[in-house]
Protein backbone atom coordinates (compact mmCIF):
# COMPACT_ATOMS: atom_id res chain seq x y z
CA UNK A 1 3.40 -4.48 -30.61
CA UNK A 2 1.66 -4.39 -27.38
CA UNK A 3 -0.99 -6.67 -26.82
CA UNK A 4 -4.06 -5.11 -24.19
CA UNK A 5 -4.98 -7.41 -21.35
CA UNK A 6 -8.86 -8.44 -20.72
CA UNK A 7 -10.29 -7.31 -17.51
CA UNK A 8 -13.03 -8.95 -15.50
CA UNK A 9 -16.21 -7.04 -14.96
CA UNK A 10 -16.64 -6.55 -11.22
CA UNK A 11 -19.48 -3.97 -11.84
CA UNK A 12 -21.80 -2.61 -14.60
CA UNK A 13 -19.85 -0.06 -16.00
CA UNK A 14 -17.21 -0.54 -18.81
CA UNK A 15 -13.69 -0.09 -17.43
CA UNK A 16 -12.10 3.32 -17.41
CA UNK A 17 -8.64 2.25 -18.46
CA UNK A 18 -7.27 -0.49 -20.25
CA UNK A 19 -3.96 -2.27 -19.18
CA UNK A 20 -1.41 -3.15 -21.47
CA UNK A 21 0.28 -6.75 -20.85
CA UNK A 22 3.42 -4.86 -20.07
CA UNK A 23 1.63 -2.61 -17.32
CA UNK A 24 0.22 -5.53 -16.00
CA UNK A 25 3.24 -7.28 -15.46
CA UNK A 26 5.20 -4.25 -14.27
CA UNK A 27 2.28 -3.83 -11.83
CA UNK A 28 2.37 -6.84 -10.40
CA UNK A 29 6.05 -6.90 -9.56
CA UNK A 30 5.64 -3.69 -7.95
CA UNK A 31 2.75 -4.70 -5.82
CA UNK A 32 5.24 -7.92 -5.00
CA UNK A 33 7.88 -5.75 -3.43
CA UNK A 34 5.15 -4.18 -1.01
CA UNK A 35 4.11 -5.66 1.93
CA UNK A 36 0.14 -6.54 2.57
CA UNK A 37 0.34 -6.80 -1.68
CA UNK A 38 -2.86 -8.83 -1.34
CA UNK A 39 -4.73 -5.99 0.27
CA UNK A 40 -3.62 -3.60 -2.25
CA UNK A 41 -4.93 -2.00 -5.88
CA UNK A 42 -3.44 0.28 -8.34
CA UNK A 43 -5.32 3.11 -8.25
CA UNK A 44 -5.57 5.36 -11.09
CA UNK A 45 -6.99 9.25 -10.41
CA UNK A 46 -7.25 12.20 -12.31
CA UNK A 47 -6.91 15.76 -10.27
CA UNK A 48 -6.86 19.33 -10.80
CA UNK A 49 -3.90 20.21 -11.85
CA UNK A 50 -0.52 20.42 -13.75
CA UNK A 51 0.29 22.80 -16.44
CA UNK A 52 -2.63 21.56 -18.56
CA UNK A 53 -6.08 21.50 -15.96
CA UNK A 54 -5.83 18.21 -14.59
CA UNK A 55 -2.83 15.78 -13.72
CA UNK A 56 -3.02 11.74 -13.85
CA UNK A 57 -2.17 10.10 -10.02
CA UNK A 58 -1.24 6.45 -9.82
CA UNK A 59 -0.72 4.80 -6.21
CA UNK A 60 -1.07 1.74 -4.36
CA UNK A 61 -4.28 2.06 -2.01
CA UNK A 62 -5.79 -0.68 -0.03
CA UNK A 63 -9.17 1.24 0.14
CA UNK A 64 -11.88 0.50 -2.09
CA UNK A 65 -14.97 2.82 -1.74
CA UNK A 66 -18.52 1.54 -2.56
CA UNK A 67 -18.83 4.09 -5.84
CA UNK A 68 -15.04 3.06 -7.15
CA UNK A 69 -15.31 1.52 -10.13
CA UNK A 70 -12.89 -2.10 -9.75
CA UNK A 71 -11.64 -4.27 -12.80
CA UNK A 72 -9.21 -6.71 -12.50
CA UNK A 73 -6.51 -7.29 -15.21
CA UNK A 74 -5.10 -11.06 -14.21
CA UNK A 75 -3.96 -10.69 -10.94
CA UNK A 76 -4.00 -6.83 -10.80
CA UNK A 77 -7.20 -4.87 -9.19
CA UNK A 78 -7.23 -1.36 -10.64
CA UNK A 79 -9.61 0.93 -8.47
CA UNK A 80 -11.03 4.42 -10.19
CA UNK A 81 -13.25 7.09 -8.75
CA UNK A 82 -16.50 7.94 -10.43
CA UNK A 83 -15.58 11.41 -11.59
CA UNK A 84 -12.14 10.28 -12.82
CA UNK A 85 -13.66 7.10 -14.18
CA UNK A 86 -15.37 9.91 -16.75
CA UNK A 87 -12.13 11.61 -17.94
CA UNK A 88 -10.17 8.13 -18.25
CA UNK A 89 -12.65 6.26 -20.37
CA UNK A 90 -11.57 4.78 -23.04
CA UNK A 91 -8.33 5.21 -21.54
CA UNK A 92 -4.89 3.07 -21.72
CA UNK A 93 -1.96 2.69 -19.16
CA UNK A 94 1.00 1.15 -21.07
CA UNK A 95 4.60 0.78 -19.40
CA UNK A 96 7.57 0.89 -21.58
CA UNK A 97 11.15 0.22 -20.33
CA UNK A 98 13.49 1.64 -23.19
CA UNK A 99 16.53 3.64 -24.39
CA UNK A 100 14.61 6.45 -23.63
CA UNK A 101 13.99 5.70 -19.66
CA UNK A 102 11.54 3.40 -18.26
CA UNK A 103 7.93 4.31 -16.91
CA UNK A 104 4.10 4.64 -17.19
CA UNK A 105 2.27 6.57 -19.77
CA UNK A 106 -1.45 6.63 -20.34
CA UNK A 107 -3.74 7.44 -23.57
CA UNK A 108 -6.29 9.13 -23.02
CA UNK A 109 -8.85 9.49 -26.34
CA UNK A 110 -10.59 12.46 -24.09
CA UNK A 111 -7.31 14.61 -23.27
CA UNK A 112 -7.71 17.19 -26.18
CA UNK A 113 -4.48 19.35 -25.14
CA UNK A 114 -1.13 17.69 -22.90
CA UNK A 115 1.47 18.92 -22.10
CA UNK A 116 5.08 17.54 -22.53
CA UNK A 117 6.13 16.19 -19.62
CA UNK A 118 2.89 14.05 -20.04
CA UNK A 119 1.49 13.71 -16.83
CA UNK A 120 -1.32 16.41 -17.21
CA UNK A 121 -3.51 17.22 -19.72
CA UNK A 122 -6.91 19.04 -20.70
């Protein structure tokens, strides 16, 4: 059973996605191995895109625009634009490190249609 992490409320607005504990932690050994980690957030973005009309996009970015929307889940700052902010809420990143390979995946309660590699979805 995975357990969701709180975030802390750097704005008004709910937060667009949810991390799991297990992202969290992933997360932050990631952003360990990278050097200037304490300048950096996981940014989550949704683009035009993939076989299904838009694509998810997860990176490491150190800039933080005035309109991004910037929750912190324990020692992790996620960063989300405004118009992806709209298609992720309600949203959940989750990692998973199993028989079946290891990586990200995120729920999406808006996505009515993905496709099966599930990175994009409509």
């Amino acid at each position: 059973m995975t357990t969701i992490s709180t975030s802390v409320n750097i704005g008004k607005k709910p937060a667009p996605v949810t991390l799991s504990d297990d992202a969290v932690t992933k997360v932050a050994e990631l952003l360990a191995q990278e050097e200037g980690s304490e300048m950096l957030a996981l940014r989550v973005a949704v683009k035009p895109g993939g076989c299904s009309g838009y694509s998810y996009e997860m990176f490491f970015d150190s800039e933080v625009m005035d309109e991004d929307v910037v929750r912190e889940f324990g020692t992790v700052k996620v960063v989300v634009d405004p118009a992806s902010a709209d298609l992720l809420t309600g949203s959940t990143l989750d990692f998973s490190d199993g028989l079946q390979g290891a990586g990200f995946h995120i729920t999406n309660p808006n996505a009515t249609r993905t496709c099966g590699c599930g990175s994009s979805f409509s």
